[in-house]
Protein backbone atom coordinates (compact mmCIF):
# COMPACT_ATOMS: atom_id res chain seq x y z
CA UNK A 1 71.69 -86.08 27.48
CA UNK A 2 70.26 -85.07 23.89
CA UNK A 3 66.75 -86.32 24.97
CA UNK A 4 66.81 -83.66 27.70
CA UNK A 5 68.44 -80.82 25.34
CA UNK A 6 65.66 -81.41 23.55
CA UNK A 7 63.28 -81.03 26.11
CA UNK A 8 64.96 -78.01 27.31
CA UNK A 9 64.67 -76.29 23.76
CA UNK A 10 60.85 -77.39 22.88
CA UNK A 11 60.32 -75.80 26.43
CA UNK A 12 62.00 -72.35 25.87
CA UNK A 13 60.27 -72.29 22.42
CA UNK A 14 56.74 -73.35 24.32
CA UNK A 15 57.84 -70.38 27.02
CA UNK A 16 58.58 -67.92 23.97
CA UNK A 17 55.31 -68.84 21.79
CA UNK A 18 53.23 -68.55 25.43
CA UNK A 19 54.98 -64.74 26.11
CA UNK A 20 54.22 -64.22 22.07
CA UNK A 21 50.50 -65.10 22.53
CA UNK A 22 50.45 -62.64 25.58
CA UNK A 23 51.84 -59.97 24.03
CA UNK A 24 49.66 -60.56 20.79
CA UNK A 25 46.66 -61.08 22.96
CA UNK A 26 47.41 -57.51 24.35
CA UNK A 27 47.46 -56.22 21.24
CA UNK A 28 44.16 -57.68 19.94
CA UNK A 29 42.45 -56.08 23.48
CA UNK A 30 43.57 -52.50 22.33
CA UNK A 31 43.17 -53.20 18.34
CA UNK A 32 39.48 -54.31 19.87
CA UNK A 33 39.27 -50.91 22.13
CA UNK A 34 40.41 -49.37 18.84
CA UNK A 35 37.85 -50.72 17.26
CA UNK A 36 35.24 -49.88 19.68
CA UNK A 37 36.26 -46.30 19.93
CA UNK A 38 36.24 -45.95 15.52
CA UNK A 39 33.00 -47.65 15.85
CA UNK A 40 31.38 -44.53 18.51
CA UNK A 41 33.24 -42.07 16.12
CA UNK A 42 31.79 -43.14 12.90
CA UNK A 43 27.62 -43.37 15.32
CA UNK A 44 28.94 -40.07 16.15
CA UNK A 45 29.71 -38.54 13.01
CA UNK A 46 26.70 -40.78 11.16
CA UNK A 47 24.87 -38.09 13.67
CA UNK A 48 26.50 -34.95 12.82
CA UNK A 49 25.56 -35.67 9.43
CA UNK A 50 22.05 -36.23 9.79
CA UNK A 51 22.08 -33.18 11.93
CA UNK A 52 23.93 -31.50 9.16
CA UNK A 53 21.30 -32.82 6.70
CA UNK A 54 18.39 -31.47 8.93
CA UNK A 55 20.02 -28.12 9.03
CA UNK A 56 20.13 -27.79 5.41
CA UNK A 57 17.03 -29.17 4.18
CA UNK A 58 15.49 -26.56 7.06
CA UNK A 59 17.90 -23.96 5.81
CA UNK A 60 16.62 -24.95 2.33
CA UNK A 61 13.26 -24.73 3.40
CA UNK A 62 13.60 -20.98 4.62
CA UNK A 63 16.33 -20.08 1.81
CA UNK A 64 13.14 -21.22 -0.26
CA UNK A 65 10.52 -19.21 1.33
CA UNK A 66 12.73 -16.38 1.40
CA UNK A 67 13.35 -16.43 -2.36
CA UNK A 68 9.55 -16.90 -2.80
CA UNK A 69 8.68 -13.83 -0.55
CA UNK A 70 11.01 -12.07 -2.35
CA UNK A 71 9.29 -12.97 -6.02
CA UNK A 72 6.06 -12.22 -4.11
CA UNK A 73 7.01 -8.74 -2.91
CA UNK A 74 8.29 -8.26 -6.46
CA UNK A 75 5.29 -8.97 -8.07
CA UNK A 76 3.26 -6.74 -5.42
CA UNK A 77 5.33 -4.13 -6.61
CA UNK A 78 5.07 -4.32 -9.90
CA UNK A 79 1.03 -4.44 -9.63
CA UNK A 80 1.25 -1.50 -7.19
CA UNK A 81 3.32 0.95 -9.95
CA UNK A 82 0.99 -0.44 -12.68
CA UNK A 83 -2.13 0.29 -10.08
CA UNK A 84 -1.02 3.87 -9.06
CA UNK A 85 -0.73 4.54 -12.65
CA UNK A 86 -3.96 3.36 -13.83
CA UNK A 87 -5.24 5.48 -10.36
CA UNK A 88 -2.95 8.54 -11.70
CA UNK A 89 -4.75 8.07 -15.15
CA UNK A 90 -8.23 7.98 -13.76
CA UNK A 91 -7.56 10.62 -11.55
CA UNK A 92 -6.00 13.04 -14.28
CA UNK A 93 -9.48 11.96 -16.89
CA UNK A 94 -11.54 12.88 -14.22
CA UNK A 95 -10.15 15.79 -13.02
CA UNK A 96 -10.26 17.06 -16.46
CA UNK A 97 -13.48 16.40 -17.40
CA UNK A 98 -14.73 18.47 -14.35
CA UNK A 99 -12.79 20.97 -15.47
CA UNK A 100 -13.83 21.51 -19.04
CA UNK A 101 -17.55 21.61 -17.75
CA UNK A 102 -16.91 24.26 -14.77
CA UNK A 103 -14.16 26.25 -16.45
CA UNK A 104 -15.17 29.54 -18.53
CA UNK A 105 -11.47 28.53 -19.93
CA UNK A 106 -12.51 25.09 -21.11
CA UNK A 107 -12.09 25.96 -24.71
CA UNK A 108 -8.55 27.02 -24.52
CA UNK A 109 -7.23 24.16 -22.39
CA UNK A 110 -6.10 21.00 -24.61
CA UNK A 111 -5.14 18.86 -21.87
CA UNK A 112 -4.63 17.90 -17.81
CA UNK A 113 -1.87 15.58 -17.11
CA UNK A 114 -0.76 14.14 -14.07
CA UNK A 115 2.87 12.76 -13.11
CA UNK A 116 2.34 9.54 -11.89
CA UNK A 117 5.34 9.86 -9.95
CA UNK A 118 6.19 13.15 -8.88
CA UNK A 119 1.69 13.84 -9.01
CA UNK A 120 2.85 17.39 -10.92
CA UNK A 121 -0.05 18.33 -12.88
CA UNK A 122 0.44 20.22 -15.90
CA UNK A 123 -2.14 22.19 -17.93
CA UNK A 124 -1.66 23.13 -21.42
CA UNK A 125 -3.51 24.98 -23.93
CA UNK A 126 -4.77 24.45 -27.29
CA UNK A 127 -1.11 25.87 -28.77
CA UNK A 128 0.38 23.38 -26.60
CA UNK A 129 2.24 25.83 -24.08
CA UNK A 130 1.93 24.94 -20.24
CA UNK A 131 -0.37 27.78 -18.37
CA UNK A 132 0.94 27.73 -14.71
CA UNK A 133 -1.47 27.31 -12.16
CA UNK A 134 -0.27 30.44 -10.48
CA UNK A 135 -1.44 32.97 -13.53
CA UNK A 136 -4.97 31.03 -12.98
CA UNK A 137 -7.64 33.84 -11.73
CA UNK A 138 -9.41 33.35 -8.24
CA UNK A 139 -12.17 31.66 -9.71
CA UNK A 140 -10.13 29.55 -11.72
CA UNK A 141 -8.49 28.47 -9.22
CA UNK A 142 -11.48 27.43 -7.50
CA UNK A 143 -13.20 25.70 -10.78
CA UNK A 144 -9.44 23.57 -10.59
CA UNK A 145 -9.44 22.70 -6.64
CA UNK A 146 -13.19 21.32 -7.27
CA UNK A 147 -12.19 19.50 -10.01
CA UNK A 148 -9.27 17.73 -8.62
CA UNK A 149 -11.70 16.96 -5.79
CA UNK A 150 -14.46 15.87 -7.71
CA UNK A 151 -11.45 13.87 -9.68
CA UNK A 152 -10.35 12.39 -6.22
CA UNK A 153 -13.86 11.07 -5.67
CA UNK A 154 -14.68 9.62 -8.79
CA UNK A 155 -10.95 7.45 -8.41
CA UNK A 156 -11.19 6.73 -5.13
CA UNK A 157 -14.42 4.85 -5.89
CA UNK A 158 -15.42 5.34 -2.47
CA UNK A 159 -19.29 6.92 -1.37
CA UNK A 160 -18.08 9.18 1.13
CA UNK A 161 -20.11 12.55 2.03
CA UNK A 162 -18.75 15.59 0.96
CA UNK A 163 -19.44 18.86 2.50
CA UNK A 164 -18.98 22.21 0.78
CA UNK A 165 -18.33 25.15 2.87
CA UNK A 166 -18.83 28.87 1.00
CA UNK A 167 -18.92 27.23 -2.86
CA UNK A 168 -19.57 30.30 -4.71
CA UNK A 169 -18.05 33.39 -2.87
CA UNK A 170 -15.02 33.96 -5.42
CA UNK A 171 -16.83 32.77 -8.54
CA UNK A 172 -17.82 34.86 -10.96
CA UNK A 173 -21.53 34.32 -12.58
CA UNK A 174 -20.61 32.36 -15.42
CA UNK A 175 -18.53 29.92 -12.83
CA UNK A 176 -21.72 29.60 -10.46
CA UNK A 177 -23.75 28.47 -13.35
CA UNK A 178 -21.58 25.66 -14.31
CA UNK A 179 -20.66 24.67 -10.58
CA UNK A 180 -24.53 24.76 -9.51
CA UNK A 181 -26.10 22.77 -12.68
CA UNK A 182 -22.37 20.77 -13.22
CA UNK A 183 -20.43 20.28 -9.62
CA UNK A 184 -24.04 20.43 -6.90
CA UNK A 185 -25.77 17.57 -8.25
CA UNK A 186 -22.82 15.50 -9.28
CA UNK A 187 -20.73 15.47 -6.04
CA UNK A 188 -21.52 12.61 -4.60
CA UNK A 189 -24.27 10.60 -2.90
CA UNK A 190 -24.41 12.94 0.22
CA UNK A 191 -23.56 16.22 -0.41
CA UNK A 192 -24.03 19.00 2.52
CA UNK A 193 -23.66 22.50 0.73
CA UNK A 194 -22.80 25.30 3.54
CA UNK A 195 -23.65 28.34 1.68
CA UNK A 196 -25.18 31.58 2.07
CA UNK A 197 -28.40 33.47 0.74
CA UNK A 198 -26.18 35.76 -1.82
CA UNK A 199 -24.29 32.59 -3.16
CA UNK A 200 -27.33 29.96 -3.36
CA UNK A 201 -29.94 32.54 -4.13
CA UNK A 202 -33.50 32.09 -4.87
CA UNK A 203 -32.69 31.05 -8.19
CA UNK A 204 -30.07 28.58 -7.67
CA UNK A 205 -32.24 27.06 -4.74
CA UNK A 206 -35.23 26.91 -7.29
CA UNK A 207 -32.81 25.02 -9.95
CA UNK A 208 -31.43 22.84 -6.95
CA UNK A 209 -34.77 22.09 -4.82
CA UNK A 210 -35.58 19.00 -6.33
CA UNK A 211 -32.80 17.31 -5.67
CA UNK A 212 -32.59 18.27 -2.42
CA UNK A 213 -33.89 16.01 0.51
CA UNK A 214 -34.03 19.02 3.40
CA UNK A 215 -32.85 22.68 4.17
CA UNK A 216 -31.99 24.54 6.98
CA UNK A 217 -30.62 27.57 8.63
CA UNK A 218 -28.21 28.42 11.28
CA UNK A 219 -29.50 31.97 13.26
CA UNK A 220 -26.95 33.37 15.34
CA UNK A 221 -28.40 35.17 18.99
CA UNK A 222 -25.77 37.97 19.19
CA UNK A 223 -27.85 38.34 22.92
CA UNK A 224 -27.84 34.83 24.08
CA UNK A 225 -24.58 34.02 21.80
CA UNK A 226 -26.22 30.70 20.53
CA UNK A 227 -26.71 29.55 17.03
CA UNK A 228 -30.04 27.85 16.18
CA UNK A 229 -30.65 25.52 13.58
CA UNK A 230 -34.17 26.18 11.80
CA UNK A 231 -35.57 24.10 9.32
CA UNK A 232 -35.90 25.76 6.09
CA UNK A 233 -33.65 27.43 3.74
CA UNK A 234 -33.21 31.40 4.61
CA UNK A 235 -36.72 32.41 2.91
CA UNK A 236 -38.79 29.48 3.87
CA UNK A 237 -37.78 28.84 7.36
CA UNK A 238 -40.22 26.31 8.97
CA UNK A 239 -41.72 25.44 5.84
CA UNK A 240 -39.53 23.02 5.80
């Protein structure tokens, strides 16, 4: 009888370790499916980070050129103010220099200057009181727009032909003198001078003539109401 109590027991305790092993055996299958599933969440989030890193080191990469297009535009901004002042200052020299050779007024004016912001441009005389451009005669007003021009030429640096339409019409004779023997030959490297017999005369065409490669004339036919262009200047028409 205690042979087969005992047999009974170390059965029941075989039947409960067997059930334990199932149950732990369960357990072990979803600690492994745990497992599995931490180990596809960490791959995933190893991914997101080296996404994340990717988006930063490009984000870096344009935060970069950003910042360096920003120094870049800085510096380009910086050279233009220091440019269009060095152009204001060579504009305002040359202007003036024009101007003291043209203008029968050269001897009272100290000094041109040019804003190199607002481009104001202020004349002053030798007491250093500002003479406003609108108390400037006819004529001086001329001698000034030719000077600025002639200013705007010599700055811009650029050969470009300049025409002149009517040049002497409100001068007075001292003002043609220094504009024909000053401005003419000085204008630029092709210089077409529109002008007519009583403001080029004989003797300004006789001081100008050698520097001039060709003249001409434009005759008007009231009757066929057609302008011809003859070779020669006024008195010397097909002379050439």
């Amino acid at each position: 009888m205690v042979d087969h109590y005992n047999l009974d027991e170390l059965q029941g305790t075989l039947e409960g370790c067997s059930t334990q092993i199932g149950r732990k055996t369960e357990q072990l299958h979803l600690v492994e499916e745990d497992s599995l599933a931490l180990a596809k969440r960490i791959r995933d989030i190893e991914l997101e980070i080296e996404k994340l890193y990717e988006k930063h080191h490009v984000s870096k990469e344009k935060a970069d050129f950003i910042e360096e297009c920003d120094t870049i535009a800085s510096v380009l901004n910086q050279f233009m103010v220091r440019l269009r002042k060095n152009k204001v200052h060579l504009l305002q020299e040359k202007t003036f220099e024009m101007y003291r050779l043209l203008s029968s007024r050269s001897g009272l004016i100290m000094d041109l200057t040019i804003d190199d912001r607002t481009y104001e441009i202020k004349i002053t005389d030798r007491n250093g009181h500002a003479i406003r451009r609108s108390g400037l005669s006819a004529g001086e007003k001329e001698v000034f727009a030719v000077s600025l021009r002639w200013g705007l030429a010599q700055s811009s640096e650029l050969k470009l032909p300049i025409i002149i339409d009517t040049p002497l019409s409100r001068l007075d004779s001292t003002h043609r003198d220094n504009i024909v023997n000053n401005y003419f030959p000085n204008a630029g490297e092709q210089v077409i001078i529109l002008s007519t017999d009583t403001e080029v005369d004989s003797n300004y065409y006789r001081t100008l003539k050698p520097l001039l490669s060709g003249a001409a004339s434009l005759e008007f036919d009231q009757r066929q109401e057609l302008t011809t262009v003859r070779q020669g200047y006024f008195w010397e028409k097909g002379h050439g």
